[in-house]
Protein backbone atom coordinates (compact mmCIF):
# COMPACT_ATOMS: atom_id res chain seq x y z
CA UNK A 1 128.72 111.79 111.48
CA UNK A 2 125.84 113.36 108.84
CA UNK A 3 122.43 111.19 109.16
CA UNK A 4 122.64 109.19 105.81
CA UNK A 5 119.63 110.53 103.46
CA UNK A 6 116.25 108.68 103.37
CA UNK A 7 116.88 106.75 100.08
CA UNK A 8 120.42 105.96 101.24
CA UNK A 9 118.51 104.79 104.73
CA UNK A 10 115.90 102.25 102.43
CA UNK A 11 118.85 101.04 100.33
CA UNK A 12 120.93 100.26 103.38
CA UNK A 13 118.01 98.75 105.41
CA UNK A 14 116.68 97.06 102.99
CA UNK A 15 118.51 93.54 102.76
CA UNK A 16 118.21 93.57 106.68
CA UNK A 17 114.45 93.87 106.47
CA UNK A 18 114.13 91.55 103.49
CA UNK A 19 116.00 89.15 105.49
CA UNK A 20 113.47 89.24 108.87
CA UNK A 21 109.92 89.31 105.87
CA UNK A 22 111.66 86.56 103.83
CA UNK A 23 112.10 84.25 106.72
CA UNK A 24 108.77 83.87 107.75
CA UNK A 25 107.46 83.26 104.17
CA UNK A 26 106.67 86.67 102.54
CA UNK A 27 108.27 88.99 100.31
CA UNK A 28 109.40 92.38 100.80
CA UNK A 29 107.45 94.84 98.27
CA UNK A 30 108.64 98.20 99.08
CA UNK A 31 111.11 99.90 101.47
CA UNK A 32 110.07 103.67 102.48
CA UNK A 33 112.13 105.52 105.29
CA UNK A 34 111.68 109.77 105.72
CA UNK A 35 111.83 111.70 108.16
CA UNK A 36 108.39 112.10 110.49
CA UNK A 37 109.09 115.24 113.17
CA UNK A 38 111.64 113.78 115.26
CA UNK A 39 111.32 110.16 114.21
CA UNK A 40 112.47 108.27 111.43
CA UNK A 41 109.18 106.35 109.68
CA UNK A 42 110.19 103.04 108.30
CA UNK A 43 107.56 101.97 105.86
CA UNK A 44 107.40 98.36 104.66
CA UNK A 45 105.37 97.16 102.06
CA UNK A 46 104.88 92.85 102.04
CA UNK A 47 103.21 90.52 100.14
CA UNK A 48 102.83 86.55 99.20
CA UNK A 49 101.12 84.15 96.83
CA UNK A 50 98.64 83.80 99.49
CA UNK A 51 97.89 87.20 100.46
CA UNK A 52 98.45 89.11 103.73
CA UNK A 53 96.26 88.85 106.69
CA UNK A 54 96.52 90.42 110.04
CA UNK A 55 97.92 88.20 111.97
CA UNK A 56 100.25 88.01 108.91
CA UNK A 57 100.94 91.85 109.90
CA UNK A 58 101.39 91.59 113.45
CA UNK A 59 104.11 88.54 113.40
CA UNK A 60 105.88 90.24 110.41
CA UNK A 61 105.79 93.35 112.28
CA UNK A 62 107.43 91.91 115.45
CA UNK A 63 109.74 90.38 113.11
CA UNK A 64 111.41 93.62 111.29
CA UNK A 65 110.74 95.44 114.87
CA UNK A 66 113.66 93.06 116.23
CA UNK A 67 115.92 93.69 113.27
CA UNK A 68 115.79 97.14 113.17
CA UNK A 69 116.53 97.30 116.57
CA UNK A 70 119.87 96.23 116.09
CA UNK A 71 120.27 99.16 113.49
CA UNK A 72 119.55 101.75 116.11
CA UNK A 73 123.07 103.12 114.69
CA UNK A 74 121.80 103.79 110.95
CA UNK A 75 118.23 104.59 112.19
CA UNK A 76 119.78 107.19 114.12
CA UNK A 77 117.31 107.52 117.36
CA UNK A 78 113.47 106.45 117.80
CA UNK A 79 111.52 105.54 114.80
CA UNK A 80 107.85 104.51 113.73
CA UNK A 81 107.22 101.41 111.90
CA UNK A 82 104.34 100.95 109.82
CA UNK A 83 104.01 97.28 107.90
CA UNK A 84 101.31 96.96 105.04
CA UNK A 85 99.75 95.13 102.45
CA UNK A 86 100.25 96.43 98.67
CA UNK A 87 97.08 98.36 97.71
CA UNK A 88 94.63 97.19 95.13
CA UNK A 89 96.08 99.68 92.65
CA UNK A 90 99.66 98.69 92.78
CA UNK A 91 101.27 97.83 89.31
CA UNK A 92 102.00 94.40 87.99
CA UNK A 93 105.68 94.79 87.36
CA UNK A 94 106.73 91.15 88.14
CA UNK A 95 105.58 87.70 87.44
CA UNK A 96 104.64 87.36 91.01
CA UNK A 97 101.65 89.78 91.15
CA UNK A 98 100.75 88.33 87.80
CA UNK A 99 100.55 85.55 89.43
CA UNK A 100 98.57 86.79 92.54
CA UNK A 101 96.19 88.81 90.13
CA UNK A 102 94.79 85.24 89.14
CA UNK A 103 90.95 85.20 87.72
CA UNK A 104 91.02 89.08 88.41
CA UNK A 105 90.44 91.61 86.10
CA UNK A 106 93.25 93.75 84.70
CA UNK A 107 93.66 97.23 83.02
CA UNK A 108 96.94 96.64 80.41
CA UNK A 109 98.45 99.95 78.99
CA UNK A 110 100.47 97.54 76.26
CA UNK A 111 103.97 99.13 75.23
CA UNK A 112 102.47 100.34 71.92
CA UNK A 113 100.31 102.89 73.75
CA UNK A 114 96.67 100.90 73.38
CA UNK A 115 94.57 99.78 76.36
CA UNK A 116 92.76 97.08 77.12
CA UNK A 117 90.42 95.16 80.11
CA UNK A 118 90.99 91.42 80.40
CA UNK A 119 90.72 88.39 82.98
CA UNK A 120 94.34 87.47 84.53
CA UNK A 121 94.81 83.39 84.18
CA UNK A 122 97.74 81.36 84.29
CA UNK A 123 101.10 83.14 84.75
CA UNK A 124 104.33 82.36 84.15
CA UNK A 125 107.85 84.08 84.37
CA UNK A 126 107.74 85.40 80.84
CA UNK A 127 104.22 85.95 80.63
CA UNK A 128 100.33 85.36 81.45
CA UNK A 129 97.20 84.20 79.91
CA UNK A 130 94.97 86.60 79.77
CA UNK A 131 91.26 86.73 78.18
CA UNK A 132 91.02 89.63 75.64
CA UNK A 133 87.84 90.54 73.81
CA UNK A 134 86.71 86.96 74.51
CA UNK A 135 89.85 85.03 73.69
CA UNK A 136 92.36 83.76 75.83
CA UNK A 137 95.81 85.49 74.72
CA UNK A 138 99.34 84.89 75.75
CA UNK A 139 100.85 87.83 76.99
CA UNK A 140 104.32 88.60 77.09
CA UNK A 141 105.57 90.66 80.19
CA UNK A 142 107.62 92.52 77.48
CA UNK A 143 104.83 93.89 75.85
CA UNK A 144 103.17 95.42 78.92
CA UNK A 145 103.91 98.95 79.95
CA UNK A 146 101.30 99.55 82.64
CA UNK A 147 99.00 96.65 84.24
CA UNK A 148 97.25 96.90 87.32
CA UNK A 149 94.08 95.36 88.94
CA UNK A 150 90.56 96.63 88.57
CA UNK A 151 88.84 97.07 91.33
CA UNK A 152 85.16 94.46 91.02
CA UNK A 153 82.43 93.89 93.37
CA UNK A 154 80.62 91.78 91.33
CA UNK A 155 81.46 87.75 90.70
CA UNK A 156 83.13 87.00 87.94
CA UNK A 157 80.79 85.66 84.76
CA UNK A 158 81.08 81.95 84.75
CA UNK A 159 81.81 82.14 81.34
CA UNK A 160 84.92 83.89 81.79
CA UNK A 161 86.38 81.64 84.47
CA UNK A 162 85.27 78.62 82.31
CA UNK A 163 87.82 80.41 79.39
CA UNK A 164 90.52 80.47 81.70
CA UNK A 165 90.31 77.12 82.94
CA UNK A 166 89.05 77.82 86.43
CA UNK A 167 85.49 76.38 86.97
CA UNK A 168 82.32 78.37 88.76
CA UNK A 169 83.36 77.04 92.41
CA UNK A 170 87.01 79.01 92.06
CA UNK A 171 87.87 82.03 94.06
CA UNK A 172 88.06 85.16 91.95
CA UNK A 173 89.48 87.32 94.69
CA UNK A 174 86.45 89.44 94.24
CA UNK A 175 87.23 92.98 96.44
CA UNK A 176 84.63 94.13 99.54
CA UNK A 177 85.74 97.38 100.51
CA UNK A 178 87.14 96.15 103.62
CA UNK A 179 89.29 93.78 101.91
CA UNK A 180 91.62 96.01 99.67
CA UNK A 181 94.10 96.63 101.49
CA UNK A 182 94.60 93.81 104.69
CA UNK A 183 96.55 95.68 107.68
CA UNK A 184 96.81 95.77 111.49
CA UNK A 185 95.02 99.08 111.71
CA UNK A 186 91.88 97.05 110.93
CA UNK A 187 90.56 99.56 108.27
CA UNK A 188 91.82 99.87 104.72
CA UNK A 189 94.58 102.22 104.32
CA UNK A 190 95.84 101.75 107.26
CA UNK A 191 99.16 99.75 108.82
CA UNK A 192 100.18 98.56 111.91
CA UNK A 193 102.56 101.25 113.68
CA UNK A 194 104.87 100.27 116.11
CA UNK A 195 106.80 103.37 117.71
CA UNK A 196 110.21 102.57 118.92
């Protein structure tokens, strides 16, 4: 029987690994499986409303290590599996990074081709508050082609968390360099690996 191709190997792992990421409280991102030498690398991207730490890594790791396991017939032989936190620079393309972008700064391509810098505040499923040129806008999910976080190592002027409801003892989710990407590998960029 032909080895099914990598996108055929994602789609068909996929509701196996969403299954083992979902049941301890986190939700699955991203699905990557290609061909590494002789092993298959299974790439799994997670994330949750409280971020991702890494113990968060290791146990979700274990987790999709046991399911997988019993798909040594799809995998097709040994494989690597690497589990990760979304990078700073991933788009906001649902409500739920909206949501985790909260009191961060945003770069929003809108869907009529202008750009704009603004403060991420309340979000809902249809769309977020966000402060524009010193107002606080709603704005529709609809509207947005391209949104994604910028990166700040500064706090966050009072003034602007005061506009969005959020008061000067609030966590911004100000960025350290070491902090941009949370994984098992202990530096950024990097994800735990298990080789099976």
């Amino acid at each position: 029987m032909p080895r099914p191709l990598p996108g055929q190997l994602s789609a068909g792992l996929r509701p196996t690994v969403e299954r083992a990421v979902s049941s301890i409280g986190f939700d699955l991102e991203e699905i990557d499986v290609r061909q590494a030498g002789r092993r298959t690398l299974v790439r799994v991207v997670v994330d949750a409303d409280s971020g991702v730490g890494l113990d968060d890594i290791a146990a979700l790791s274990r987790s999709v290590s046991a399911e997988l396991d019993e798909q040594d017939a799809m995998l097709g032989g040994p494989y690597t599996l690497e589990v990760t936190s979304p990078g700073v620079d991933r788009p906001l393309t649902a409500p739920r990074h909206w949501r985790r972008a909260h009191l961060r700064q945003v770069e929003i391509t809108f869907a009529d081709g202008h750009t704009a810098a603004g403060r991420v505040g309340a979000a809902g499923e249809e769309s977020a508050r966000v402060l524009l040129d010193g107002a606080v806008r709603d704005v529709p999910y609809a509207d947005v082609q391209r949104a994604v976080v910028r990166v700040e190592f500064r706090t966050p002027p009072e003034g602007e968390l005061r506009a969005l409801g959020a008061g000067p003892a609030a966590d911004p989710g100000v960025d350290s360099a070491d902090d941009e990407d949370r994984t098992a590998g202990g530096s950024a960029g990097e994800g735990a690996e298990e080789q099976r």
